[in-house]
C-alpha atoms as a PDB file:
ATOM      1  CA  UNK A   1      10.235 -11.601   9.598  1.00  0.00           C
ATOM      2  CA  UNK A   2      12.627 -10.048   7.227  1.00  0.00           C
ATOM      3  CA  UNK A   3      11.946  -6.322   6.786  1.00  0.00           C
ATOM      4  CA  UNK A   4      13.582  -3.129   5.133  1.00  0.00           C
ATOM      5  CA  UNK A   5      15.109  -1.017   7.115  1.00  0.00           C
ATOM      6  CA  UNK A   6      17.040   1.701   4.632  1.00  0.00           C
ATOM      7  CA  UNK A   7      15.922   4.827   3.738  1.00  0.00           C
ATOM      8  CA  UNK A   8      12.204   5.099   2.613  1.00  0.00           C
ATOM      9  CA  UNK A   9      12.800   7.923   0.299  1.00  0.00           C
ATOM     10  CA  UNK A  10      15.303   5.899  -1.009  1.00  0.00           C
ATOM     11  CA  UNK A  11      12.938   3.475  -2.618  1.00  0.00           C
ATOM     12  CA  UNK A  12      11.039   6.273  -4.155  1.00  0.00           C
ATOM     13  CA  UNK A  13      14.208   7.728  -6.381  1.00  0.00           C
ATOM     14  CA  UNK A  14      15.373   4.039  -6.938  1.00  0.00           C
ATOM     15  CA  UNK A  15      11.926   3.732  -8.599  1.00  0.00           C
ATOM     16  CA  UNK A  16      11.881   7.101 -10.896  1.00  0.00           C
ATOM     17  CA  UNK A  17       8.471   8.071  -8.674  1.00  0.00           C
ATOM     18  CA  UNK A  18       6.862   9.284  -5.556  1.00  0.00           C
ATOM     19  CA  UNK A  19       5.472   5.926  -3.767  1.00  0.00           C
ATOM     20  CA  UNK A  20       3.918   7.981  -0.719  1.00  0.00           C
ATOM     21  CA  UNK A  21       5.667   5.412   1.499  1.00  0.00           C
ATOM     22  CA  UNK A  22       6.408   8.588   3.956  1.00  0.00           C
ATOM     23  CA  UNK A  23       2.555   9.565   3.992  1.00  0.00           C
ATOM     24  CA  UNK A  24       2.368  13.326   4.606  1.00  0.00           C
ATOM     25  CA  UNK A  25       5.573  14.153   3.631  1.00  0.00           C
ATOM     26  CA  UNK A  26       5.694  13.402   0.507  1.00  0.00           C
ATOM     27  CA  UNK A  27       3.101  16.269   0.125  1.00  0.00           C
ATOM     28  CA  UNK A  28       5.136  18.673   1.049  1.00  0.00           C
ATOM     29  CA  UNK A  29       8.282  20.721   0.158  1.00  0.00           C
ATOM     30  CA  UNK A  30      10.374  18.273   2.690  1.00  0.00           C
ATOM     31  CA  UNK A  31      10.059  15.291   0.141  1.00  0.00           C
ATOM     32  CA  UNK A  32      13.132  13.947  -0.799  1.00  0.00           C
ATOM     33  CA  UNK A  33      12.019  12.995  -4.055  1.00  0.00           C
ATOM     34  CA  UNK A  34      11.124  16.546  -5.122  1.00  0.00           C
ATOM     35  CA  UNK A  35      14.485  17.740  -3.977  1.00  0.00           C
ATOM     36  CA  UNK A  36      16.481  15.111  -5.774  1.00  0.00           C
ATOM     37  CA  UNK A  37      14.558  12.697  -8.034  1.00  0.00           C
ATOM     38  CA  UNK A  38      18.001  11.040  -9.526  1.00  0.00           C
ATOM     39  CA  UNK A  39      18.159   7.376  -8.917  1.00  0.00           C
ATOM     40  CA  UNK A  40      20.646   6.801  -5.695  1.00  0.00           C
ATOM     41  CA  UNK A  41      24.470   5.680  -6.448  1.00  0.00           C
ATOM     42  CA  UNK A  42      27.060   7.216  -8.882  1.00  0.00           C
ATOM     43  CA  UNK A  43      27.087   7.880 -12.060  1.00  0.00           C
ATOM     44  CA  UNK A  44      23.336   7.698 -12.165  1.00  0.00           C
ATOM     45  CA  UNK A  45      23.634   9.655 -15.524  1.00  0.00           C
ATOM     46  CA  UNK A  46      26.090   6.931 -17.683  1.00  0.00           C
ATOM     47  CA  UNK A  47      23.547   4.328 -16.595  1.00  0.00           C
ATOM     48  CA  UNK A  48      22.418   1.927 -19.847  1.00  0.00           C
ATOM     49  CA  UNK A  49      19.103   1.776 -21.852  1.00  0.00           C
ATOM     50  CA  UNK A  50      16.843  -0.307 -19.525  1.00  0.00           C
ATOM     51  CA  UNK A  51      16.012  -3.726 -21.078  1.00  0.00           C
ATOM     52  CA  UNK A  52      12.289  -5.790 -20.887  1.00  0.00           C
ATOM     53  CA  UNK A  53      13.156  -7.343 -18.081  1.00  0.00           C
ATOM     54  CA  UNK A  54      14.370  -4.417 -16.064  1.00  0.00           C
ATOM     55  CA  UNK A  55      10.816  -2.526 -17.105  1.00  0.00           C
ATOM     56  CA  UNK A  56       9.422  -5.892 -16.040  1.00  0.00           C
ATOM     57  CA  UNK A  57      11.593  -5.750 -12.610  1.00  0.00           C
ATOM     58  CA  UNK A  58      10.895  -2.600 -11.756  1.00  0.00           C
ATOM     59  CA  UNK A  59       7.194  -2.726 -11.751  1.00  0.00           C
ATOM     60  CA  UNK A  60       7.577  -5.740  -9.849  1.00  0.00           C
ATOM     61  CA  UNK A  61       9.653  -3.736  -6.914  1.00  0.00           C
ATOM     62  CA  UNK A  62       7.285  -0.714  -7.422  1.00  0.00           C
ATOM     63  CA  UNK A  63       4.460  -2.873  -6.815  1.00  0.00           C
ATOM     64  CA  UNK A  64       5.679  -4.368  -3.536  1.00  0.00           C
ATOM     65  CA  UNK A  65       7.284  -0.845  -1.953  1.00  0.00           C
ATOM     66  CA  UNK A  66       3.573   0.565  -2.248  1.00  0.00           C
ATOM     67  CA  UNK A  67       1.962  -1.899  -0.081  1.00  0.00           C
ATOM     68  CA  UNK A  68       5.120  -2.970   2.359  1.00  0.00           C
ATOM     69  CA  UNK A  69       5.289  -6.701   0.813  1.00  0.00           C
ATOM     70  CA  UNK A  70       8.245  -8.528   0.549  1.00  0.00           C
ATOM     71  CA  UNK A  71       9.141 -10.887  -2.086  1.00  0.00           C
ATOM     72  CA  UNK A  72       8.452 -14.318  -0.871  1.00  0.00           C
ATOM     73  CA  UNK A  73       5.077 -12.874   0.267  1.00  0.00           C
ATOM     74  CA  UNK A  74       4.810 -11.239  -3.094  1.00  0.00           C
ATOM     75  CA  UNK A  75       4.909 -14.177  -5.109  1.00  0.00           C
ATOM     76  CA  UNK A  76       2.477 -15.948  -2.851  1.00  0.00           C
ATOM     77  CA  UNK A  77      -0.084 -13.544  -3.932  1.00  0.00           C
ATOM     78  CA  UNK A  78       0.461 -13.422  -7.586  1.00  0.00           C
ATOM     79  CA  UNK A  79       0.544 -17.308  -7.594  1.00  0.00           C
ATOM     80  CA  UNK A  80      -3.124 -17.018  -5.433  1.00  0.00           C
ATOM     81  CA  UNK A  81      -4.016 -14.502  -8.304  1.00  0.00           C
ATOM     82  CA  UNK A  82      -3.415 -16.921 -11.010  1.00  0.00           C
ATOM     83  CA  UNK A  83      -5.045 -19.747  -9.902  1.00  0.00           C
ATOM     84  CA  UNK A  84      -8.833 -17.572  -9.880  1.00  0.00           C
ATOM     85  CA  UNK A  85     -10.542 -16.886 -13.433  1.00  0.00           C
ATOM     86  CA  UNK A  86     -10.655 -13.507 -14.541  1.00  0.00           C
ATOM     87  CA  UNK A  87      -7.641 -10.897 -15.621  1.00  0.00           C
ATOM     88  CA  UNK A  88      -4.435 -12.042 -13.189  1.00  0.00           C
ATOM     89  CA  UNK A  89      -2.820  -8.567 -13.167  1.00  0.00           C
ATOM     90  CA  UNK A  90      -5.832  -6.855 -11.541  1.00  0.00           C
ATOM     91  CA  UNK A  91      -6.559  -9.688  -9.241  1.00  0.00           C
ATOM     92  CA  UNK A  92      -3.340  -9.232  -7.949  1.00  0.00           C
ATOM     93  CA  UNK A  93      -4.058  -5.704  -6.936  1.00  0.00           C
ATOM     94  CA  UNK A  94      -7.088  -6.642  -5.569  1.00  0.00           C
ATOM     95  CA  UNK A  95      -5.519  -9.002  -3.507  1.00  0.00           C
ATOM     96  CA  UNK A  96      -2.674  -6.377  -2.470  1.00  0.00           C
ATOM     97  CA  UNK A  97      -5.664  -4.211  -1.907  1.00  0.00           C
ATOM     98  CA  UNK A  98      -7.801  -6.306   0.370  1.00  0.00           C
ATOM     99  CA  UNK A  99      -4.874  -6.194   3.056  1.00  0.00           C
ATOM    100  CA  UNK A 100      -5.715  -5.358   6.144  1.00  0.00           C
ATOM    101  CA  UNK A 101      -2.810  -2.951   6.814  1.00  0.00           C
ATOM    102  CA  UNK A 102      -3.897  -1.309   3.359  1.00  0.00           C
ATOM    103  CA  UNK A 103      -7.685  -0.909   4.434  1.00  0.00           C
ATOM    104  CA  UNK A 104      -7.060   1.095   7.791  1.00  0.00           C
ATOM    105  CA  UNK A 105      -4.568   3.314   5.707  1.00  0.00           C
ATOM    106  CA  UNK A 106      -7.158   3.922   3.039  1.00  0.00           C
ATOM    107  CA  UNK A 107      -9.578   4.242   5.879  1.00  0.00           C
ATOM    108  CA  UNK A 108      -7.544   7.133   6.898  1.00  0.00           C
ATOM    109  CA  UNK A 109      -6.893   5.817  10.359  1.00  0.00           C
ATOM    110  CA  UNK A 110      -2.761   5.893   9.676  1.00  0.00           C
ATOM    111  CA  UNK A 111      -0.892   8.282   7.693  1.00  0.00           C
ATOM    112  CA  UNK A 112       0.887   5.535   5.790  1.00  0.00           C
ATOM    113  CA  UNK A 113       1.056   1.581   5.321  1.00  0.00           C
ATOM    114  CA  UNK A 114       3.308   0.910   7.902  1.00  0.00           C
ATOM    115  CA  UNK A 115       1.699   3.303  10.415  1.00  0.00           C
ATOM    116  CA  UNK A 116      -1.220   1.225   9.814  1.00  0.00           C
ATOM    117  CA  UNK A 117       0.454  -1.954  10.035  1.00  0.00           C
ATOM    118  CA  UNK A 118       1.461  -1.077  13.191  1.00  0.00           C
ATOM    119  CA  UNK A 119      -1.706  -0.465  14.278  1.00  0.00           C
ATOM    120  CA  UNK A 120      -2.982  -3.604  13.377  1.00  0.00           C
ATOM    121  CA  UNK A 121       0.072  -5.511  14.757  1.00  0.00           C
ATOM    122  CA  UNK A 122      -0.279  -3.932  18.459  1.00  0.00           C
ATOM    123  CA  UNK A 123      -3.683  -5.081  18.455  1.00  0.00           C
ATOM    124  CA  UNK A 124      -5.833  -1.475  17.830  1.00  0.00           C
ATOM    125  CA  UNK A 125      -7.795  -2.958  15.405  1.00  0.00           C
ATOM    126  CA  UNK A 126     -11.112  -5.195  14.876  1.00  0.00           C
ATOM    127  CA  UNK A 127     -12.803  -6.657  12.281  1.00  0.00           C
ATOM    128  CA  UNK A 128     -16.292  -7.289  12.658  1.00  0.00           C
ATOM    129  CA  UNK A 129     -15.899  -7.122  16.213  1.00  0.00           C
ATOM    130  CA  UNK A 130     -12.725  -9.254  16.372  1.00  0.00           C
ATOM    131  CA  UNK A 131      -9.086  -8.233  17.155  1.00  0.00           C
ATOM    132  CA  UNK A 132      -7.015  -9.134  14.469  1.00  0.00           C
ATOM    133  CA  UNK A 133      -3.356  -8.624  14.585  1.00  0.00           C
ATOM    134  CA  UNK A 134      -2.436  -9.808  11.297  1.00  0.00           C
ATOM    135  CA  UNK A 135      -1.523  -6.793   8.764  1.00  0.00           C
ATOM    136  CA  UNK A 136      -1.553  -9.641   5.954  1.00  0.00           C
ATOM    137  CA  UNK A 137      -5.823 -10.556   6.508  1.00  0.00           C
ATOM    138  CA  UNK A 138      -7.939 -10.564   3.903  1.00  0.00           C
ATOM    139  CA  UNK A 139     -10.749  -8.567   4.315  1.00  0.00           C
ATOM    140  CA  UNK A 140     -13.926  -9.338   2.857  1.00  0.00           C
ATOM    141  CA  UNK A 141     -17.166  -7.400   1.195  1.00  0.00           C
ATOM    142  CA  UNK A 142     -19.273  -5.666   3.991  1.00  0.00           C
ATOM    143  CA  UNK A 143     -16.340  -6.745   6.566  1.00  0.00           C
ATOM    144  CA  UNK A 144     -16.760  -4.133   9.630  1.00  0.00           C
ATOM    145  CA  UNK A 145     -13.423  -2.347  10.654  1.00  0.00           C
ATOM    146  CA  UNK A 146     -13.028  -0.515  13.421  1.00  0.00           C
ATOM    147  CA  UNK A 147     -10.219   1.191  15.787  1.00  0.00           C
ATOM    148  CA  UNK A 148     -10.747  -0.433  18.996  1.00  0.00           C
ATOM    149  CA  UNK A 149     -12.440   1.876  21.697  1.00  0.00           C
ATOM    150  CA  UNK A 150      -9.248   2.272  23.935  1.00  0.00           C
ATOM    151  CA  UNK A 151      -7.051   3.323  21.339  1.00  0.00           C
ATOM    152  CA  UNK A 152      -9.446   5.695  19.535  1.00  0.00           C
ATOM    153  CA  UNK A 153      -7.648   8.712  21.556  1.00  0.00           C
ATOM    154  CA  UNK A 154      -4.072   8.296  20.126  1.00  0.00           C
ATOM    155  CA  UNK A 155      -2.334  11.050  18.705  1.00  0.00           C
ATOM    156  CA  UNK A 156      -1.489   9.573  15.766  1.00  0.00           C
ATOM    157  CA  UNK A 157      -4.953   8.154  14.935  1.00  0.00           C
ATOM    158  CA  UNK A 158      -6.130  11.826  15.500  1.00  0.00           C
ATOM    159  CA  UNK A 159      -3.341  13.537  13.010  1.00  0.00           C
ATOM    160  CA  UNK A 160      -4.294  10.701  10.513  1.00  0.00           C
ATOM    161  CA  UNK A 161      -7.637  11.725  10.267  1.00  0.00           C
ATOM    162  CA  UNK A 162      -6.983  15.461  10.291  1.00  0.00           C
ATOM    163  CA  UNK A 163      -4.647  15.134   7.269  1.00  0.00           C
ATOM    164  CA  UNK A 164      -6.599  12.565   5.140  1.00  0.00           C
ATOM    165  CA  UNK A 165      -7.677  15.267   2.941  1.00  0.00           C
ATOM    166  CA  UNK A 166      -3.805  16.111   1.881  1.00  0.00           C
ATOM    167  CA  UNK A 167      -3.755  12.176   0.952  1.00  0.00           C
ATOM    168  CA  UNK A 168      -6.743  12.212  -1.178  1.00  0.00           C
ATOM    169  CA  UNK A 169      -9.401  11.290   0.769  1.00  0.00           C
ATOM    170  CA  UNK A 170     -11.306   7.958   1.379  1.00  0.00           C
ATOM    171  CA  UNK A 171     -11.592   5.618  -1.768  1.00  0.00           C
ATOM    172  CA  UNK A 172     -15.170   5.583  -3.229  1.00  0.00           C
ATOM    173  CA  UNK A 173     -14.901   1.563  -2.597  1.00  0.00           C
ATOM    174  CA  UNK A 174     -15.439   2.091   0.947  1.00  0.00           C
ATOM    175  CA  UNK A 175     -17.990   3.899   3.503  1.00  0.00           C
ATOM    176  CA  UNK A 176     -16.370   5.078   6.852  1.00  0.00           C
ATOM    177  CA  UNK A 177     -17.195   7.096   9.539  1.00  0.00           C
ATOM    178  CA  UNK A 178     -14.438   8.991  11.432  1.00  0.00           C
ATOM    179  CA  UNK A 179     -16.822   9.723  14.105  1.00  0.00           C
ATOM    180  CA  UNK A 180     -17.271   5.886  15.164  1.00  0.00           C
ATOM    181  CA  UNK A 181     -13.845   5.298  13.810  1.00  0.00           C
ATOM    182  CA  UNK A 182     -14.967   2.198  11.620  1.00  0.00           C
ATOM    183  CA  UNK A 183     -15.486   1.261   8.142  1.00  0.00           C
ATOM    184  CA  UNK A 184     -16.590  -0.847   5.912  1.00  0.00           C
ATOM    185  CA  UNK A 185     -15.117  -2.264   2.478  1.00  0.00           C
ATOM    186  CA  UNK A 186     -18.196  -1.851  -0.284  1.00  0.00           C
ATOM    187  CA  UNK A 187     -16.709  -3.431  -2.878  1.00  0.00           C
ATOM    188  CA  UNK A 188     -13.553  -4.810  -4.478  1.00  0.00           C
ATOM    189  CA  UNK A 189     -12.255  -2.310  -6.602  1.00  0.00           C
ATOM    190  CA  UNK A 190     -11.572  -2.390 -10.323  1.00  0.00           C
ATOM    191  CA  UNK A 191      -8.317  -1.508 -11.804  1.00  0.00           C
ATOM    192  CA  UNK A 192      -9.342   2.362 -12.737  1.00  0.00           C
ATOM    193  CA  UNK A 193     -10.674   2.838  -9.391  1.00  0.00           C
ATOM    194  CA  UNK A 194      -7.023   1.977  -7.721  1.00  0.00           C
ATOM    195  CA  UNK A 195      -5.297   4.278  -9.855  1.00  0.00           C
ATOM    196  CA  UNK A 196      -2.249   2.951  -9.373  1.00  0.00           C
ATOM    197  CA  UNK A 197       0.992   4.240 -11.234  1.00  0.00           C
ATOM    198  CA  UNK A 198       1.587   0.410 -12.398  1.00  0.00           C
ATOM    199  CA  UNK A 199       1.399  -1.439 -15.376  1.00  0.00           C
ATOM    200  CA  UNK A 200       0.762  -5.102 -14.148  1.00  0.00           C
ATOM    201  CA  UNK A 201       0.644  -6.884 -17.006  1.00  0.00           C
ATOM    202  CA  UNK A 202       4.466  -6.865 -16.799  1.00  0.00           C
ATOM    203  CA  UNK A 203       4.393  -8.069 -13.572  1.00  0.00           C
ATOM    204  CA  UNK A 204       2.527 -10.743 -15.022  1.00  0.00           C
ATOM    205  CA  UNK A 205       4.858 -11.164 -18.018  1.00  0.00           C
ATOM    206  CA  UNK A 206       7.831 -11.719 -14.968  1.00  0.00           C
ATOM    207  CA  UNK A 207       6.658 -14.295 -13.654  1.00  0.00           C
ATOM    208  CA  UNK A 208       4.947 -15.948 -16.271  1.00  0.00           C
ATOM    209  CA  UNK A 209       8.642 -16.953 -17.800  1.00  0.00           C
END
């Protein structure tokens, strides 16, 4: 599968804000971002007023850098999102949210997404007592995940866990235990619990043309 492979920090400046995509970095003096936080190319300053659909565009790309998702993939979900009742926007980061990849980082088992979706792709992970290898799973309500028992003593599992805190912690949508290395996903969480630095109603407005 298609992937990027430029630099990470890259996407942050190209997007006007930090998108953690380096995990502890970014908390630190060593972020790129807070050293220069211009947009990347010249002439970044004669650059024109940006129109509705370059706010709408940008969200869009913000939106997939966050969680790793490329843009065939992307449009899968919001097209899943539309077809269920309720507010599309939010079910779209709900859906985004429910990744597996997404869980074990929140879970603090992986400094960033693509730590943890490397995890999960190399087989260190279970859900409710099955390996699954697919970063892209869906995981459900009261789903059980859990680092497998041979690969709970790798260093970067360890450092992960040691450094949550600098990361914010684990969401109040889910109840893990470091000790036992597993968690489990409470509840879907609402649009104000995500916080997320995105206004999705453009999104929505994109590809609703």
């Amino acid at each position: 599968m298609a992937r990027y492979v430029g630099a990470e920090c890259r996407q942050c400046r190209r997007e006007g804000m930090k998108l953690f995509i380096k995990g502890n970095k970014c908390t630190t003096d060593k972020c790129a971002f807070e050293r220069r936080n211009t947009p990347p190319g010249q002439h970044t300053d004669l650059r024109s007023k940006v129109s509705d659909y370059g706010k709408q565009l940008r969200e869009k790309q913000k939106l997939r850098r966050i969680y790793g998702v490329l843009e065939r993939q992307f449009r899968g979900y919001y097209q899943a999102a539309s077809r269920k009742s309720g507010v599309t926007g939010e079910i779209l980061l709900q859906l985004l949210e429910r990744r597996l990849d997404n869980v074990v980082f929140r879970m603090g088992f992986a400094v960033n997404r693509l730590a943890s979706r490397q995890l999960v792709n190399h087989g260190h992970v279970t859900v409710n007592g099955h390996k699954v290898d697919i970063a892209s799973f869906s995981v459900k309500v009261g789903d059980k995940v859990e680092i497998r028992e041979k690969s709970r003593a790798l260093e970067t599992i360890k450092q992960a866990i040691e450094t949550l805190p600098r990361r914010g912690g684990v969401p109040a949508w889910m109840t893990v235990s470091h000790e036992s290395f597993s968690g489990v996903l409470s509840k879907v969480p609402s649009k104000e619990e995500m916080a997320l630095p995105i206004q999705e109603q453009l999104i929505v407005e994109l590809y609703s043309k």
